[in-house]
Protein backbone atom coordinates (compact mmCIF):
# COMPACT_ATOMS: atom_id res chain seq x y z
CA UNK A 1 99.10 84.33 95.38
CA UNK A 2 98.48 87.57 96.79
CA UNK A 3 100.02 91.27 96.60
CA UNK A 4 100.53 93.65 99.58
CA UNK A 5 101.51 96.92 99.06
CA UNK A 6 102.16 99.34 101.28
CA UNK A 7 102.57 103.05 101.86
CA UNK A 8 102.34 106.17 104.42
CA UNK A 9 105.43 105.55 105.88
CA UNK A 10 107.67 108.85 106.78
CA UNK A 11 109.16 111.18 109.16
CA UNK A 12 107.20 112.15 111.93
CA UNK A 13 108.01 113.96 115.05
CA UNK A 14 107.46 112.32 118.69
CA UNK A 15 103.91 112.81 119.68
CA UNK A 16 103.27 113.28 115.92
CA UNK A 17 100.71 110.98 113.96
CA UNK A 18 101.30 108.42 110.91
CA UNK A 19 98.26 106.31 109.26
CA UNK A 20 99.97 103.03 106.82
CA UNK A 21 97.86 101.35 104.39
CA UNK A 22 98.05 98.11 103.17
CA UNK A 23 96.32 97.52 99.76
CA UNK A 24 96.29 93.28 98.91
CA UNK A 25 95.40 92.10 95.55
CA UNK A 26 95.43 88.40 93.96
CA UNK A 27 93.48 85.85 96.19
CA UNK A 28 92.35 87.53 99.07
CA UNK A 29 89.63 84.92 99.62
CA UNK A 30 91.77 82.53 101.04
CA UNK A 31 93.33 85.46 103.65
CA UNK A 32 91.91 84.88 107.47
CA UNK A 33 93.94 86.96 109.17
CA UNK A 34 95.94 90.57 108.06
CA UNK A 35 98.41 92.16 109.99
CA UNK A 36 100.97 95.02 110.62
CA UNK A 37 104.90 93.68 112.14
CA UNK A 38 107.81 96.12 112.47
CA UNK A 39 111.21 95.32 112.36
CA UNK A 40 114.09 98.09 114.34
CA UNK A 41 117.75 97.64 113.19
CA UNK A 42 119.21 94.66 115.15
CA UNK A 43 115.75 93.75 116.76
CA UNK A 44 113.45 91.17 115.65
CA UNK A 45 110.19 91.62 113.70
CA UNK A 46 107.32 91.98 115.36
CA UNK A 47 103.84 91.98 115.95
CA UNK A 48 102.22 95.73 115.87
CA UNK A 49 98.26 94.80 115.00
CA UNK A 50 96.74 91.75 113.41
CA UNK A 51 92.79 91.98 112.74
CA UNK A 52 91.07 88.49 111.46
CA UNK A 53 88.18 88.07 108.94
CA UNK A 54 85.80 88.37 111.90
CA UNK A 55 86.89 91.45 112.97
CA UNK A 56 88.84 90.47 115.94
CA UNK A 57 92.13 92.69 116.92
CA UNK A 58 95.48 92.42 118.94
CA UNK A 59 97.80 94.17 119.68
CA UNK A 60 101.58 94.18 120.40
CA UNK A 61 101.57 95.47 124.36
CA UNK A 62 104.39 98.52 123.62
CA UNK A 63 101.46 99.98 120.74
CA UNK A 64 98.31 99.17 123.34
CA UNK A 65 96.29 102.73 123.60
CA UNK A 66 97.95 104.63 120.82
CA UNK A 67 97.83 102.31 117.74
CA UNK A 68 94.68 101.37 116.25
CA UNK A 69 94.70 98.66 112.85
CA UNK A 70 91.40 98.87 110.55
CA UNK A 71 89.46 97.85 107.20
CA UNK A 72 87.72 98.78 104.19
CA UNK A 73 86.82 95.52 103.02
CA UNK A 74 85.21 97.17 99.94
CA UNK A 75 88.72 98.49 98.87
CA UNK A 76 91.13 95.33 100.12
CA UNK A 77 92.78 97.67 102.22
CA UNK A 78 94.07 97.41 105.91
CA UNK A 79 95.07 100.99 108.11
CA UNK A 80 97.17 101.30 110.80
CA UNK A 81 97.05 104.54 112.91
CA UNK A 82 99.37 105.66 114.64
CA UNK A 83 99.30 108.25 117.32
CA UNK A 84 101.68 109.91 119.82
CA UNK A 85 104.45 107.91 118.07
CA UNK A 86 107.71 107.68 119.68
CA UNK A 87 111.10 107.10 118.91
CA UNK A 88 110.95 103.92 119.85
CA UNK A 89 108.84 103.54 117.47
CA UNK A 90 111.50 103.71 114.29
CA UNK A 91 111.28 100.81 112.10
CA UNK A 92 110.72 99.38 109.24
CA UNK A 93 106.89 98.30 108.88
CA UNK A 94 105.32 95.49 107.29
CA UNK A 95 102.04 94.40 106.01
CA UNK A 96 101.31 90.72 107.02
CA UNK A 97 98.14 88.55 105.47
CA UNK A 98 97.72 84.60 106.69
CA UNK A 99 96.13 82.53 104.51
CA UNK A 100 94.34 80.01 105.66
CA UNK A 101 95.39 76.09 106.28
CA UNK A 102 92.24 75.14 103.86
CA UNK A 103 94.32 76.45 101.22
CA UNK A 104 97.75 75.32 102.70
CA UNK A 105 98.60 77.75 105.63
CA UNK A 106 101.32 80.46 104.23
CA UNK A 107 102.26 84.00 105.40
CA UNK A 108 102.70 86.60 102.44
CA UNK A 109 104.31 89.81 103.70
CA UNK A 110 104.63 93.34 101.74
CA UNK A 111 108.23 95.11 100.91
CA UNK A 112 108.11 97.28 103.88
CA UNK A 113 107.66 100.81 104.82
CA UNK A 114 110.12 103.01 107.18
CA UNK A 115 109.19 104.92 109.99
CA UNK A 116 110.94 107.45 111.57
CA UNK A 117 110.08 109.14 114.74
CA UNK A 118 112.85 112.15 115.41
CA UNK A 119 113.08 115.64 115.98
């Protein structure tokens, strides 16, 4: 099994800045793949950033430029930054870990954190 817990989530102005954190615990060796999604109300979830265990990164096209996902391997934890948010940008935010299909493929996913871009 493995824990994700997030945090950083908040109220931020448009144009404003948020960083999330993603701190995953339990058996993180079998993890190839972590990732942030965000669900809006009445929209699917989706893909924000994803970075593998080689270091590899994508993006979802509407966060291209002003989203950035990274690591401290040392402390199990995965960032998202997020600059010159917008309002479209309001949803709930998830931390996402794969593990791999060597271990039986399964996606664990944290409890969410909200994000709210307003004035």
């Amino acid at each position: 099994q493995v824990q994700l817990v997030e945090s950083g989530g908040g109220l931020v102005q448009p144009g404003g800045s948020l960083r999330l954190s993603c701190v995953a615990s339990g058996n993180i060796f079998s993890i190839i793949a972590v990732g942030w999604y965000r669900q809006a109300p009445g929209r699917e979830r989706e893909l924000v950033a994803r970075i593998s265990n080689e270091g590899s990164t994508n993006y979802g096209d509407s966060v291209k430029g002003r989203f950035t996902i990274s690591r401290d391997i040392g402390k199990n934890t995965v960032y998202l930054q997020m600059n010159n948010l917008k309002a479209e940008d309001t949803a709930v935010y998830y931390c996402h870990a794969r593990r791999g299909a060597y271990w039986g493929a399964h996606d664990y996913w944290g409890q969410g954190t909200r994000v709210t871009v307003s004035s």
